[in-house]
C-alpha atoms as a PDB file:
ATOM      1  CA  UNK A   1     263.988 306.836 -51.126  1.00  0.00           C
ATOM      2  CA  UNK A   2     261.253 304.452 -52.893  1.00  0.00           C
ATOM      3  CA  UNK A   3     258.930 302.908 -51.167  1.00  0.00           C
ATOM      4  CA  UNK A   4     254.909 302.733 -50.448  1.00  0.00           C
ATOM      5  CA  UNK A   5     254.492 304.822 -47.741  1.00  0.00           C
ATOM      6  CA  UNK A   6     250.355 304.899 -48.212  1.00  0.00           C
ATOM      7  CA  UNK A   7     248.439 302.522 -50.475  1.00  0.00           C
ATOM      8  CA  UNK A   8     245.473 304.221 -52.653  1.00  0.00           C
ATOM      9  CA  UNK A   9     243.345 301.769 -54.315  1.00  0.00           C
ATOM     10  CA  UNK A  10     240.348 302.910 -56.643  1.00  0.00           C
ATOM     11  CA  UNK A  11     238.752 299.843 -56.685  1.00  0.00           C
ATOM     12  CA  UNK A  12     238.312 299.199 -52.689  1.00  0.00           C
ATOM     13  CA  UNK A  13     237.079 301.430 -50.003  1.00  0.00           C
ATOM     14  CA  UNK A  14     239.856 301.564 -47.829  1.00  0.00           C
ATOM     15  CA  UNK A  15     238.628 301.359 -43.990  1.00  0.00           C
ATOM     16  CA  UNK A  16     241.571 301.558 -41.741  1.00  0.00           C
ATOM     17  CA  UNK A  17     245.008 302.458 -41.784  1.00  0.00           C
ATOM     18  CA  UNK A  18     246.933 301.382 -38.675  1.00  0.00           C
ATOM     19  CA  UNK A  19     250.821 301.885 -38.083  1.00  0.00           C
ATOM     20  CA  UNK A  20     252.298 299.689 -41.024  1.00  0.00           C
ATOM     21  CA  UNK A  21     248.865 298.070 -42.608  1.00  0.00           C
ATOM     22  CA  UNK A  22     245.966 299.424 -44.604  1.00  0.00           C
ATOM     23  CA  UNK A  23     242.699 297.541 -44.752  1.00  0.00           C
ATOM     24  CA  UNK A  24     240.325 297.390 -47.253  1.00  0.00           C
ATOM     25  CA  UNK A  25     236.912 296.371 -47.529  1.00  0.00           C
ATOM     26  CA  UNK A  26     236.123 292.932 -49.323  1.00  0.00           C
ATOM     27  CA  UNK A  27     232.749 291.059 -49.696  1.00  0.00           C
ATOM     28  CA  UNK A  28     231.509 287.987 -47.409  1.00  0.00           C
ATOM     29  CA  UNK A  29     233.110 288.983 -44.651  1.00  0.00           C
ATOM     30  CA  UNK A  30     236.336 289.519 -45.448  1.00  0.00           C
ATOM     31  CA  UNK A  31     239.579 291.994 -46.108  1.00  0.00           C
ATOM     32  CA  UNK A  32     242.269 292.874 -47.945  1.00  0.00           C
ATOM     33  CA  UNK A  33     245.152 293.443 -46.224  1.00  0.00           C
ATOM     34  CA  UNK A  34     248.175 295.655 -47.438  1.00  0.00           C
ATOM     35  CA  UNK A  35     251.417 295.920 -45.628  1.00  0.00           C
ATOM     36  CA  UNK A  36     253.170 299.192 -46.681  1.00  0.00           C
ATOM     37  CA  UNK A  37     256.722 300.131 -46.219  1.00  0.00           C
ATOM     38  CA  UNK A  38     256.117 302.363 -42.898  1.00  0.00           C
ATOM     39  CA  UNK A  39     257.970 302.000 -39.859  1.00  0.00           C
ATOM     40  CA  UNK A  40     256.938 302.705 -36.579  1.00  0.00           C
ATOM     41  CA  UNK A  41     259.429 302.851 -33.998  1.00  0.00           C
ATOM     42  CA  UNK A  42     258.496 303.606 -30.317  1.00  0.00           C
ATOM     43  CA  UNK A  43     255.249 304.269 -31.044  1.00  0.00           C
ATOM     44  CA  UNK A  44     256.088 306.962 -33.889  1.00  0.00           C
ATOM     45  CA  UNK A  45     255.426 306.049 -37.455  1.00  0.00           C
ATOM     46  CA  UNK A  46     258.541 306.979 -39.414  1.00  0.00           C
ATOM     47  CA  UNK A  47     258.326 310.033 -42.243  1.00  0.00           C
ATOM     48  CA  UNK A  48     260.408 308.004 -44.458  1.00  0.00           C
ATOM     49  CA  UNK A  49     259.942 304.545 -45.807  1.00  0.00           C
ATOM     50  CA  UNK A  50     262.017 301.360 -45.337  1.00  0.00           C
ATOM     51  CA  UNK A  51     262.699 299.989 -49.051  1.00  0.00           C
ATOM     52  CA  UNK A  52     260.434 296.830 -50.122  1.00  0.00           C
ATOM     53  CA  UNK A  53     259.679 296.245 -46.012  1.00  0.00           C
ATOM     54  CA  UNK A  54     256.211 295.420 -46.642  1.00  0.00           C
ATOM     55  CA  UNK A  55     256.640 292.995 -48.924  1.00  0.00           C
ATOM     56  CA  UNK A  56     259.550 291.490 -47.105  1.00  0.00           C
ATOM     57  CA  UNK A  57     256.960 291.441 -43.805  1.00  0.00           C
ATOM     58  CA  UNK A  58     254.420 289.725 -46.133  1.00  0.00           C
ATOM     59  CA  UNK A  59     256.891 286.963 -47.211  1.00  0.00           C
ATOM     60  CA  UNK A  60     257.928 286.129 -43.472  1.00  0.00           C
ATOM     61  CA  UNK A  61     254.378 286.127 -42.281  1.00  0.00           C
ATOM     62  CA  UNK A  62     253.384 284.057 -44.957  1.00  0.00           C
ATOM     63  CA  UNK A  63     256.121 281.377 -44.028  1.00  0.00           C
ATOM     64  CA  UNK A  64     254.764 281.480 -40.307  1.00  0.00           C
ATOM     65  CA  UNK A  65     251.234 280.900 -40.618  1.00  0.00           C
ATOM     66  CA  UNK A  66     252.153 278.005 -42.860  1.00  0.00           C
ATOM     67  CA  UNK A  67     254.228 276.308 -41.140  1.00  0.00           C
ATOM     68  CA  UNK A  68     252.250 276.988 -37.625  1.00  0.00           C
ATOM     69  CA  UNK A  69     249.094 276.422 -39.272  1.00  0.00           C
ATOM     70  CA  UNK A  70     248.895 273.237 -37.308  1.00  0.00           C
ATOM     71  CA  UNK A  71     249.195 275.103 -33.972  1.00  0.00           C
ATOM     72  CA  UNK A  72     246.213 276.725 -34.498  1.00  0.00           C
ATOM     73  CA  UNK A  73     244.073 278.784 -37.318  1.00  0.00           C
ATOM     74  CA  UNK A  74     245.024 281.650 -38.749  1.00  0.00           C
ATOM     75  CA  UNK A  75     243.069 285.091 -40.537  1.00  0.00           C
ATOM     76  CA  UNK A  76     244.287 284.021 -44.406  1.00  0.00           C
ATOM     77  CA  UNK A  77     241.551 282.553 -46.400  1.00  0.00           C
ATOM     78  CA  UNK A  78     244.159 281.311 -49.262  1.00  0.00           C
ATOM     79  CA  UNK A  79     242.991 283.161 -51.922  1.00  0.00           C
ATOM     80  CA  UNK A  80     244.628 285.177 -54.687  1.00  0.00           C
ATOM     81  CA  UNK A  81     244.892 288.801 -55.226  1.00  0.00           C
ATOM     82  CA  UNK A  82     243.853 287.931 -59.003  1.00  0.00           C
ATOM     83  CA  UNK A  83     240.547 286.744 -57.775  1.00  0.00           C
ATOM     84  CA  UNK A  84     239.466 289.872 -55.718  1.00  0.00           C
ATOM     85  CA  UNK A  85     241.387 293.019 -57.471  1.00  0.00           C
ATOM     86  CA  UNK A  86     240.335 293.478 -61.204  1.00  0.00           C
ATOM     87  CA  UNK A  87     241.850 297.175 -61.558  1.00  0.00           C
ATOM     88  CA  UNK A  88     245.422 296.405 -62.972  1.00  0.00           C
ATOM     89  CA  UNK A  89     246.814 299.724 -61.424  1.00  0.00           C
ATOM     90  CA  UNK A  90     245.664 298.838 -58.055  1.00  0.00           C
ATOM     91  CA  UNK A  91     246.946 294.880 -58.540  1.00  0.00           C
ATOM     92  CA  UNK A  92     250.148 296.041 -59.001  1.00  0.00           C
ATOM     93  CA  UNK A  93     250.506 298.613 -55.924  1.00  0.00           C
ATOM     94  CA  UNK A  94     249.771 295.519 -54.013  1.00  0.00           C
ATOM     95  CA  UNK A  95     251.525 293.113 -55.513  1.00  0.00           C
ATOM     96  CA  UNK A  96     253.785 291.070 -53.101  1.00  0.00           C
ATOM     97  CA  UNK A  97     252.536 292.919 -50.329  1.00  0.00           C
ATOM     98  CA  UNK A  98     248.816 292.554 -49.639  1.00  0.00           C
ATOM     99  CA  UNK A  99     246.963 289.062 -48.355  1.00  0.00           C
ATOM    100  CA  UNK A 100     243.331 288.526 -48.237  1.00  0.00           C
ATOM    101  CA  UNK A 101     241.936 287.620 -44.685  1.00  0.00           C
ATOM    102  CA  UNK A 102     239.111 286.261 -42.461  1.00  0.00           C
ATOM    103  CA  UNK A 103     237.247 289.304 -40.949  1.00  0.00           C
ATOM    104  CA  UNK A 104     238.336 288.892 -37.193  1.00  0.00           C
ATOM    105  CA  UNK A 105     236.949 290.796 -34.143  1.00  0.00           C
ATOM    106  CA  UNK A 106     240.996 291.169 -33.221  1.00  0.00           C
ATOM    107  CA  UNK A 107     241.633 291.222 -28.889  1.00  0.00           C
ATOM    108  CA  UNK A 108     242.478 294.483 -27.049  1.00  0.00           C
ATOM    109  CA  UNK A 109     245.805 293.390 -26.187  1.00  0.00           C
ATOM    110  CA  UNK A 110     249.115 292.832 -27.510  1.00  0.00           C
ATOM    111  CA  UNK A 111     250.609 289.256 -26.778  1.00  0.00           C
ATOM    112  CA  UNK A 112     254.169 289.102 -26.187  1.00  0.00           C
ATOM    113  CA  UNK A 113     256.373 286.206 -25.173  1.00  0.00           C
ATOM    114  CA  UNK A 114     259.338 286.672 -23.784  1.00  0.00           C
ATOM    115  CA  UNK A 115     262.071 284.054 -24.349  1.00  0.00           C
ATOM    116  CA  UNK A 116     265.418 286.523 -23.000  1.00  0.00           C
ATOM    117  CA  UNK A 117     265.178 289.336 -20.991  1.00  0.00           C
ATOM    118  CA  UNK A 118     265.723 292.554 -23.604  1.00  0.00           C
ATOM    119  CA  UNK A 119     264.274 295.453 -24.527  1.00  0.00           C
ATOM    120  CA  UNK A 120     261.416 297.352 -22.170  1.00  0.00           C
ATOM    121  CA  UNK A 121     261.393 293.498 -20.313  1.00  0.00           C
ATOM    122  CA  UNK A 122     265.392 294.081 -19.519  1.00  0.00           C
ATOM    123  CA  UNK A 123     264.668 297.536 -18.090  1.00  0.00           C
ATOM    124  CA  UNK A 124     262.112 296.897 -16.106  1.00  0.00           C
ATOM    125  CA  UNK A 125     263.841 293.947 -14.789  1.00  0.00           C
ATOM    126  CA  UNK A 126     266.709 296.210 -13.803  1.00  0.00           C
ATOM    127  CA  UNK A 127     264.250 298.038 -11.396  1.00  0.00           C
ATOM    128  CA  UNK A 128     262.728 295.385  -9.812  1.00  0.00           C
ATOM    129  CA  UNK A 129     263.714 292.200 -10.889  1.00  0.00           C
ATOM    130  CA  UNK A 130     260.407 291.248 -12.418  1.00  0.00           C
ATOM    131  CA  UNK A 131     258.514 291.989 -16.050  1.00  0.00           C
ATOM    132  CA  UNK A 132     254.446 292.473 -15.888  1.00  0.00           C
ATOM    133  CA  UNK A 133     254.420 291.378 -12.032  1.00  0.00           C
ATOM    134  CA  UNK A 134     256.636 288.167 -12.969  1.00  0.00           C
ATOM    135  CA  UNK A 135     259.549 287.508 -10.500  1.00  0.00           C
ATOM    136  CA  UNK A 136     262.348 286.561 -11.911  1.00  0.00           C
ATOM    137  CA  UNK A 137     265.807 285.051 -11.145  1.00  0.00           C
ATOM    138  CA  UNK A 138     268.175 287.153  -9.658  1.00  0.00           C
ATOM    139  CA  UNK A 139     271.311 287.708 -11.219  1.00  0.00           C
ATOM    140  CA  UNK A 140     269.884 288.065 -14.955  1.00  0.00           C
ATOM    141  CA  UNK A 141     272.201 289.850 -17.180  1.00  0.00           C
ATOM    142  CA  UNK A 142     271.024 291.459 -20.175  1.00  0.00           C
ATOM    143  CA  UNK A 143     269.833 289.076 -23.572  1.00  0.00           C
ATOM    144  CA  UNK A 144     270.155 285.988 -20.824  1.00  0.00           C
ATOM    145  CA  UNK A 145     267.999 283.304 -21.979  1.00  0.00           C
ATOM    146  CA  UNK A 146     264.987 282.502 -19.229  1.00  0.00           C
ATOM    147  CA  UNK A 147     264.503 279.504 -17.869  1.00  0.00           C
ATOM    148  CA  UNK A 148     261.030 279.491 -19.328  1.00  0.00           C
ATOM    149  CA  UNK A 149     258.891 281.448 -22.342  1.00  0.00           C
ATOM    150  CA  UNK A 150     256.955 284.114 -20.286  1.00  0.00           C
ATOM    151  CA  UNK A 151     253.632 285.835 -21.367  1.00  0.00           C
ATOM    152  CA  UNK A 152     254.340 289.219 -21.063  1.00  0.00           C
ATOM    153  CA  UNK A 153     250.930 291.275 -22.446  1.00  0.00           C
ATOM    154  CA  UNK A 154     250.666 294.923 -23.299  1.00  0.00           C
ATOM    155  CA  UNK A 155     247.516 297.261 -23.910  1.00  0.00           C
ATOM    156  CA  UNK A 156     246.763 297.715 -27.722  1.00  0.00           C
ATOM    157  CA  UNK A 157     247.556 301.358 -28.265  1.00  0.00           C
ATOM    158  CA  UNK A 158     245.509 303.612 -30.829  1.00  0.00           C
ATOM    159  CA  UNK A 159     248.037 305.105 -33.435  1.00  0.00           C
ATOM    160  CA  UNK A 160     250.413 307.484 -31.872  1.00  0.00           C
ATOM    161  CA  UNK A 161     249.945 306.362 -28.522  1.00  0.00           C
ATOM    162  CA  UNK A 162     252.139 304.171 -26.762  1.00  0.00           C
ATOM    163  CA  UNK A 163     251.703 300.463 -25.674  1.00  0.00           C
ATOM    164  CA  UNK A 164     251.759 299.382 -22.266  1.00  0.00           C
ATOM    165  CA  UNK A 165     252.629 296.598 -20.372  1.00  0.00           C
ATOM    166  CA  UNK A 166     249.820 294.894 -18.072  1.00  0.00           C
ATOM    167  CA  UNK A 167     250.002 292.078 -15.717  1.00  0.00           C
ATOM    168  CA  UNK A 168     247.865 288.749 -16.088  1.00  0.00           C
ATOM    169  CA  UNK A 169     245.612 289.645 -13.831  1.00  0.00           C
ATOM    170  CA  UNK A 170     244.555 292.987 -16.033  1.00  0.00           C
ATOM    171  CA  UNK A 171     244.981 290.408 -18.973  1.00  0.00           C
ATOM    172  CA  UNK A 172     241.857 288.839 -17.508  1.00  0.00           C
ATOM    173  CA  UNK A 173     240.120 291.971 -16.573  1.00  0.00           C
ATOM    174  CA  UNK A 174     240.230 292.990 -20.078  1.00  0.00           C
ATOM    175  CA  UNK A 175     239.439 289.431 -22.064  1.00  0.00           C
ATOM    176  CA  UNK A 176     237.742 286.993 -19.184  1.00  0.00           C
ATOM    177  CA  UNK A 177     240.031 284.383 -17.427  1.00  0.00           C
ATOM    178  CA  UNK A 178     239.378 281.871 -19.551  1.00  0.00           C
ATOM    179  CA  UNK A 179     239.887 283.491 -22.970  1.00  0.00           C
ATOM    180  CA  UNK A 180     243.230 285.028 -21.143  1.00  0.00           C
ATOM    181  CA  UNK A 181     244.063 281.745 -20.036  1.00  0.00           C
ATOM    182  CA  UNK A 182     243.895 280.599 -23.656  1.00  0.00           C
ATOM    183  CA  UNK A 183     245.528 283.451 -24.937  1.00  0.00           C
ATOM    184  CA  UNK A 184     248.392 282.471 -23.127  1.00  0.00           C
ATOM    185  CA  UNK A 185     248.480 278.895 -23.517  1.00  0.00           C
ATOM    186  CA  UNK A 186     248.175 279.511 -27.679  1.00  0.00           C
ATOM    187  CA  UNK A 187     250.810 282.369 -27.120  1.00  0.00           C
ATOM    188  CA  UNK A 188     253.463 280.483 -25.404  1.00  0.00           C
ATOM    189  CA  UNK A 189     252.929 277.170 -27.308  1.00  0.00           C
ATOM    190  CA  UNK A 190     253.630 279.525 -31.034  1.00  0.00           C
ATOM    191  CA  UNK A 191     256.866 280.660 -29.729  1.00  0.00           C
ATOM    192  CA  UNK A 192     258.086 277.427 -28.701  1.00  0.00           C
ATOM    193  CA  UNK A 193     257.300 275.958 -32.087  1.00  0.00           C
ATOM    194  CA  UNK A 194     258.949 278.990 -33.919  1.00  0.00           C
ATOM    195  CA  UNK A 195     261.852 279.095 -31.845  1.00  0.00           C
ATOM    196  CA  UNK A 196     262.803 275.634 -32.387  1.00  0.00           C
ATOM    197  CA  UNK A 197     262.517 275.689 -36.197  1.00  0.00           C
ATOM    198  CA  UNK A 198     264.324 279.314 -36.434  1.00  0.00           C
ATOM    199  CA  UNK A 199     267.069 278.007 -34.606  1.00  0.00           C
ATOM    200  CA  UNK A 200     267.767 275.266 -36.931  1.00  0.00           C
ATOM    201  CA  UNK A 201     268.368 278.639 -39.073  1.00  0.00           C
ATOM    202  CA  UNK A 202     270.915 280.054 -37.010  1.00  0.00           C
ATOM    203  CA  UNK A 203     268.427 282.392 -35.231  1.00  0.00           C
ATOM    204  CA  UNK A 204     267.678 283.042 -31.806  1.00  0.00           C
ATOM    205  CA  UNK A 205     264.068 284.969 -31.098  1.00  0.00           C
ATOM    206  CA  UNK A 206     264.365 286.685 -28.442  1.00  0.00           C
ATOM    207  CA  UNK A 207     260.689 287.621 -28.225  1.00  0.00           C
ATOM    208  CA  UNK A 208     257.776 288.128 -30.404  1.00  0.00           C
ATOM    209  CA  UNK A 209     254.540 289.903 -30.005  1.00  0.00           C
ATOM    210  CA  UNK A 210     251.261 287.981 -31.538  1.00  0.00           C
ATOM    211  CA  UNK A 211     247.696 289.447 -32.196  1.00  0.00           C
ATOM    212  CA  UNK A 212     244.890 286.990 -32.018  1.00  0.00           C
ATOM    213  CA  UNK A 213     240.984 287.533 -32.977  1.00  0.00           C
ATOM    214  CA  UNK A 214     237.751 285.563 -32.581  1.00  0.00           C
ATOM    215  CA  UNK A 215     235.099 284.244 -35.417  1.00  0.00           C
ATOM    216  CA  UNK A 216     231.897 284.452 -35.103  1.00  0.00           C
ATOM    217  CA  UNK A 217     231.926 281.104 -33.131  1.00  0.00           C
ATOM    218  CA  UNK A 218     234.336 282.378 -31.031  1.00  0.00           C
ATOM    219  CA  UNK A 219     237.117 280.373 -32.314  1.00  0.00           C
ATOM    220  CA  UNK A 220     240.510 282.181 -31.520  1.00  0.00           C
ATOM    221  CA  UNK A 221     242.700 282.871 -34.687  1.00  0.00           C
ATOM    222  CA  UNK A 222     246.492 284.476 -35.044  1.00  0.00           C
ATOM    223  CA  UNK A 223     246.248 287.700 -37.338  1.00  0.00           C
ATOM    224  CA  UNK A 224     247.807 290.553 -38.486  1.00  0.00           C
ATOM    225  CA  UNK A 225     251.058 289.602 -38.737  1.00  0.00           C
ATOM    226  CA  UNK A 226     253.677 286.312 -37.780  1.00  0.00           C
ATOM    227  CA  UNK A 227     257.153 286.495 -36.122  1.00  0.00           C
ATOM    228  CA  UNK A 228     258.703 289.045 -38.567  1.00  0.00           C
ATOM    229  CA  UNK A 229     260.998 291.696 -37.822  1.00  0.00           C
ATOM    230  CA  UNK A 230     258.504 294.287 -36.879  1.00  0.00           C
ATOM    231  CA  UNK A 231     257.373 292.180 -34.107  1.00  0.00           C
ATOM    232  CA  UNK A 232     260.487 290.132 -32.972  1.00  0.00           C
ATOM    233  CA  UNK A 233     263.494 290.508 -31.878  1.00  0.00           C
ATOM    234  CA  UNK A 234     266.012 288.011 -33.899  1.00  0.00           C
ATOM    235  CA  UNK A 235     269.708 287.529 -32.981  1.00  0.00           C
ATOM    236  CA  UNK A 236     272.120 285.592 -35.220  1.00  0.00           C
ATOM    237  CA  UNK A 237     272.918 282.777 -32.861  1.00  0.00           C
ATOM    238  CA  UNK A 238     276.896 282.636 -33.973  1.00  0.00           C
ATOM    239  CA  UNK A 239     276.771 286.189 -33.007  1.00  0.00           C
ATOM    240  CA  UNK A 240     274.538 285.697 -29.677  1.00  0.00           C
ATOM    241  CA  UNK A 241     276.727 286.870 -26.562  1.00  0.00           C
ATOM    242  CA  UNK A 242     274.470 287.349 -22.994  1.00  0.00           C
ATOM    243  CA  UNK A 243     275.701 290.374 -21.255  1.00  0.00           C
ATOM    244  CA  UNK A 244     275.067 292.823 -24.064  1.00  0.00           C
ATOM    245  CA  UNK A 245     272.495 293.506 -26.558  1.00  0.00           C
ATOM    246  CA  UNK A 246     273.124 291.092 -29.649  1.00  0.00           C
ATOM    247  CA  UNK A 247     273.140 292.285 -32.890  1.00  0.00           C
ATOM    248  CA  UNK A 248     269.742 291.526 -35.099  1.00  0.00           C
ATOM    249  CA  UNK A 249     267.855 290.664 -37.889  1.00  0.00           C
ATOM    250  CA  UNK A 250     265.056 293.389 -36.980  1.00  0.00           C
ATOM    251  CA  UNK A 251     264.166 296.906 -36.935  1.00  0.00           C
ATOM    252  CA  UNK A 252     266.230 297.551 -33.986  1.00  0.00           C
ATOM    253  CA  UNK A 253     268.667 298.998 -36.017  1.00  0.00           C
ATOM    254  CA  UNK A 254     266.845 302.027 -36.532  1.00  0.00           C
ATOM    255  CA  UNK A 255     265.902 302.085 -33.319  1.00  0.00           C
ATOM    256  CA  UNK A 256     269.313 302.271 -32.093  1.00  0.00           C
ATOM    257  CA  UNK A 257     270.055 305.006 -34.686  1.00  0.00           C
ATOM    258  CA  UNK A 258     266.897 306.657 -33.232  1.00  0.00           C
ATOM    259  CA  UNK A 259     268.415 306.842 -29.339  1.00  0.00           C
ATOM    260  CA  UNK A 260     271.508 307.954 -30.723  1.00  0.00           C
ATOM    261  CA  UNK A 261     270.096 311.169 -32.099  1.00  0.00           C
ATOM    262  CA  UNK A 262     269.051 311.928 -28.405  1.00  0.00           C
ATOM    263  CA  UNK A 263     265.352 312.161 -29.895  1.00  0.00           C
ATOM    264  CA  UNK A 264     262.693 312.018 -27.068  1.00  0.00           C
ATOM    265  CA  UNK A 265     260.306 309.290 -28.499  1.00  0.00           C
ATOM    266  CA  UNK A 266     257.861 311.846 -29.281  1.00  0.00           C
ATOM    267  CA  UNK A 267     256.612 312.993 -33.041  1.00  0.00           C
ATOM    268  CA  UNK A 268     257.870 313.458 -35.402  1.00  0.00           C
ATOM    269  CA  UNK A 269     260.877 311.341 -35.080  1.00  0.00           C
ATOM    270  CA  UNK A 270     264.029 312.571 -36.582  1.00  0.00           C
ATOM    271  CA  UNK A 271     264.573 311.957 -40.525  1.00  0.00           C
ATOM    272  CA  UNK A 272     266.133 308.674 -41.546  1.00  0.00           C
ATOM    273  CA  UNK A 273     268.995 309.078 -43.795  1.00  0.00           C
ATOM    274  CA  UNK A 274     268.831 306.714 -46.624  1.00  0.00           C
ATOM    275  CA  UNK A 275     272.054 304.403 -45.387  1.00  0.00           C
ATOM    276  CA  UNK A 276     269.878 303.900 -42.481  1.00  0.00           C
ATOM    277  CA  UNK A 277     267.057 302.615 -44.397  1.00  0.00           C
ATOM    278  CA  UNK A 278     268.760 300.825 -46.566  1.00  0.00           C
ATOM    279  CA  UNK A 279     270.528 299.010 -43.970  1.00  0.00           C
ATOM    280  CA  UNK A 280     267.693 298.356 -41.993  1.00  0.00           C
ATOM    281  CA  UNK A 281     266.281 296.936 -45.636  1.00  0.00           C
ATOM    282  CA  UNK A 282     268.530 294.542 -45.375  1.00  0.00           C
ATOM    283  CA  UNK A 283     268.244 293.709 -41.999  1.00  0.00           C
ATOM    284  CA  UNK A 284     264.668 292.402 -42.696  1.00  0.00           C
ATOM    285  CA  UNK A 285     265.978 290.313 -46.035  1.00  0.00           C
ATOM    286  CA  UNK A 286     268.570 288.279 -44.406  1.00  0.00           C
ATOM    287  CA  UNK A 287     265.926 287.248 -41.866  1.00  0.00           C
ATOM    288  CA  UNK A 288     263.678 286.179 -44.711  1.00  0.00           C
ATOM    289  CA  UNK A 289     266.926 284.665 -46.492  1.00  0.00           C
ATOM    290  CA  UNK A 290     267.718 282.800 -43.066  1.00  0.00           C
ATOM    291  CA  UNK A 291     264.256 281.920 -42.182  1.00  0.00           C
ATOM    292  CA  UNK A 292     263.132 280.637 -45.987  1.00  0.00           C
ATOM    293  CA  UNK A 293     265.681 280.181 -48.231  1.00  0.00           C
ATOM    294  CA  UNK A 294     263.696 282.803 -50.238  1.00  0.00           C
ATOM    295  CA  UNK A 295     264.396 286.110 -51.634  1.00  0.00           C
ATOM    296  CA  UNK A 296     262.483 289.349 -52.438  1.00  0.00           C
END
């Protein structure tokens, strides 16, 4: 299977590589990042690569900070690879799949909005018929719509490790109330706006997970990545029946072919035949196609 599982640039000094991104080091502040074509899935990054994925995840991000610039800021300082890479080998490794960004001190949590109850949010609503310490209606059945966005946070787990949910109140603990308080606010209010537009697209999104940082004047900033696929759960909305998980636009497609294995969620995760990635390829480009009215 092509794909970029691990970008090597000459030219940079790389500085981090997380689950799906590498960053690199850039002068005044700033970095280049570079969205490979890893997939983690329950916490385990994937030995083979999903087909074009980063650039695909670039493309959707793009779109979203765009068109929610107005919202509030984001980490993308607008400028061109051209103006930052001058080694042509390393230009085109990154080509279509690498942004240049503010330098953020990013938040120790992961902030997810939950707009249906699915996924880890369905299962732990099954037990006791809240999610993070949120009571909810009785009667839920699985994918049902809520009769609000909730803020759902999780900790920010080191690679390999897995995420956890928290409740508000360790939300606070871990930011201050007030930053946690706008954390929310900023969390909740992006969903709304990108829920409304996407389903004017014939997509539902089920949830999302942002990441925010702060400047050095403490101004709070979405980063890392926007509402794509890695990060969201989207449902085609002529396909969207409550009562059973709908099908989607995202990698739970893989995941699904993950649990079917029997794996255990712990490394390494089985090998992905190539129909699987492919597939799941696709996945990702009909939400870009749906979303944008683009292609990659």
């Amino acid at each position: 299977m092509s794909g970029l599982l691990q970008s090597n640039l000459r030219s940079l000094p790389k500085i981090y590589s997380g689950k799906v991104r590498d960053l690199y080091a850039l002068e005044g502040d700033r970095l280049l990042m570079v969205a490979t074509d890893r997939l983690s899935a329950f916490d385990v990054i994937l030995a083979e690569p999903i087909p074009d994925k980063g650039k695909l995840l670039t493309a959707i991000s793009s779109f979203w900070f765009d068109k929610l610039q107005h919202v509030m800021p984001n980490h993308l300082t607008g400028e061109k690879l051209e103006d930052v890479i001058q080694d042509a080998e390393d230009l085109a490794q990154v080509q279509g799949r690498a942004v240049i960004t503010k330098k953020l001190k990013g938040l120790p949590i992961e902030a997810i909005v939950r707009g249906y109850v699915a996924g880890s949010g369905w299962k732990e609503y099954q037990r006791g018929g809240s999610i993070c310490g949120i009571s909810l209606p009785a009667g839920l059945r699985e994918a049902d719509k809520l009769p609000q966005p909730i803020f759902t946070p999780s900790t920010k787990a080191a690679v390999g490790e897995h995420d956890e949910n928290i409740s508000f109140e360790q939300c606070e603990k871990l930011l201050g109330a007030e930053l946690a308080a706008q954390v929310r606010e900023a969390a909740i209010r992006l969903y709304r706006t990108a829920a409304e537009y996407a389903a004017t697209r014939g997509i539902i999104i089920g949830d999302t997970k942002f990441e925010f940082g702060v400047d050095e004047a403490g101004v709070l900033h979405l980063m890392d990545e926007a509402l794509t696929p890695d990060s969201s759960r989207f449902w085609p909305a002529d396909q969207y029946q409550p009562g059973s998980n709908p099908p989607s636009f995202d990698k739970q497609y893989v995941r699904d072919w993950l649990e079917s294995t029997g794996w255990d969620k712990t490394p390494p995760a089985p090998a992905v035949p190539a129909e699987v990635a492919a597939r799941t390829a696709d996945k990702y480009r009909e939400a870009l196609q749906r979303l944008t009215a683009a292609a990659v």
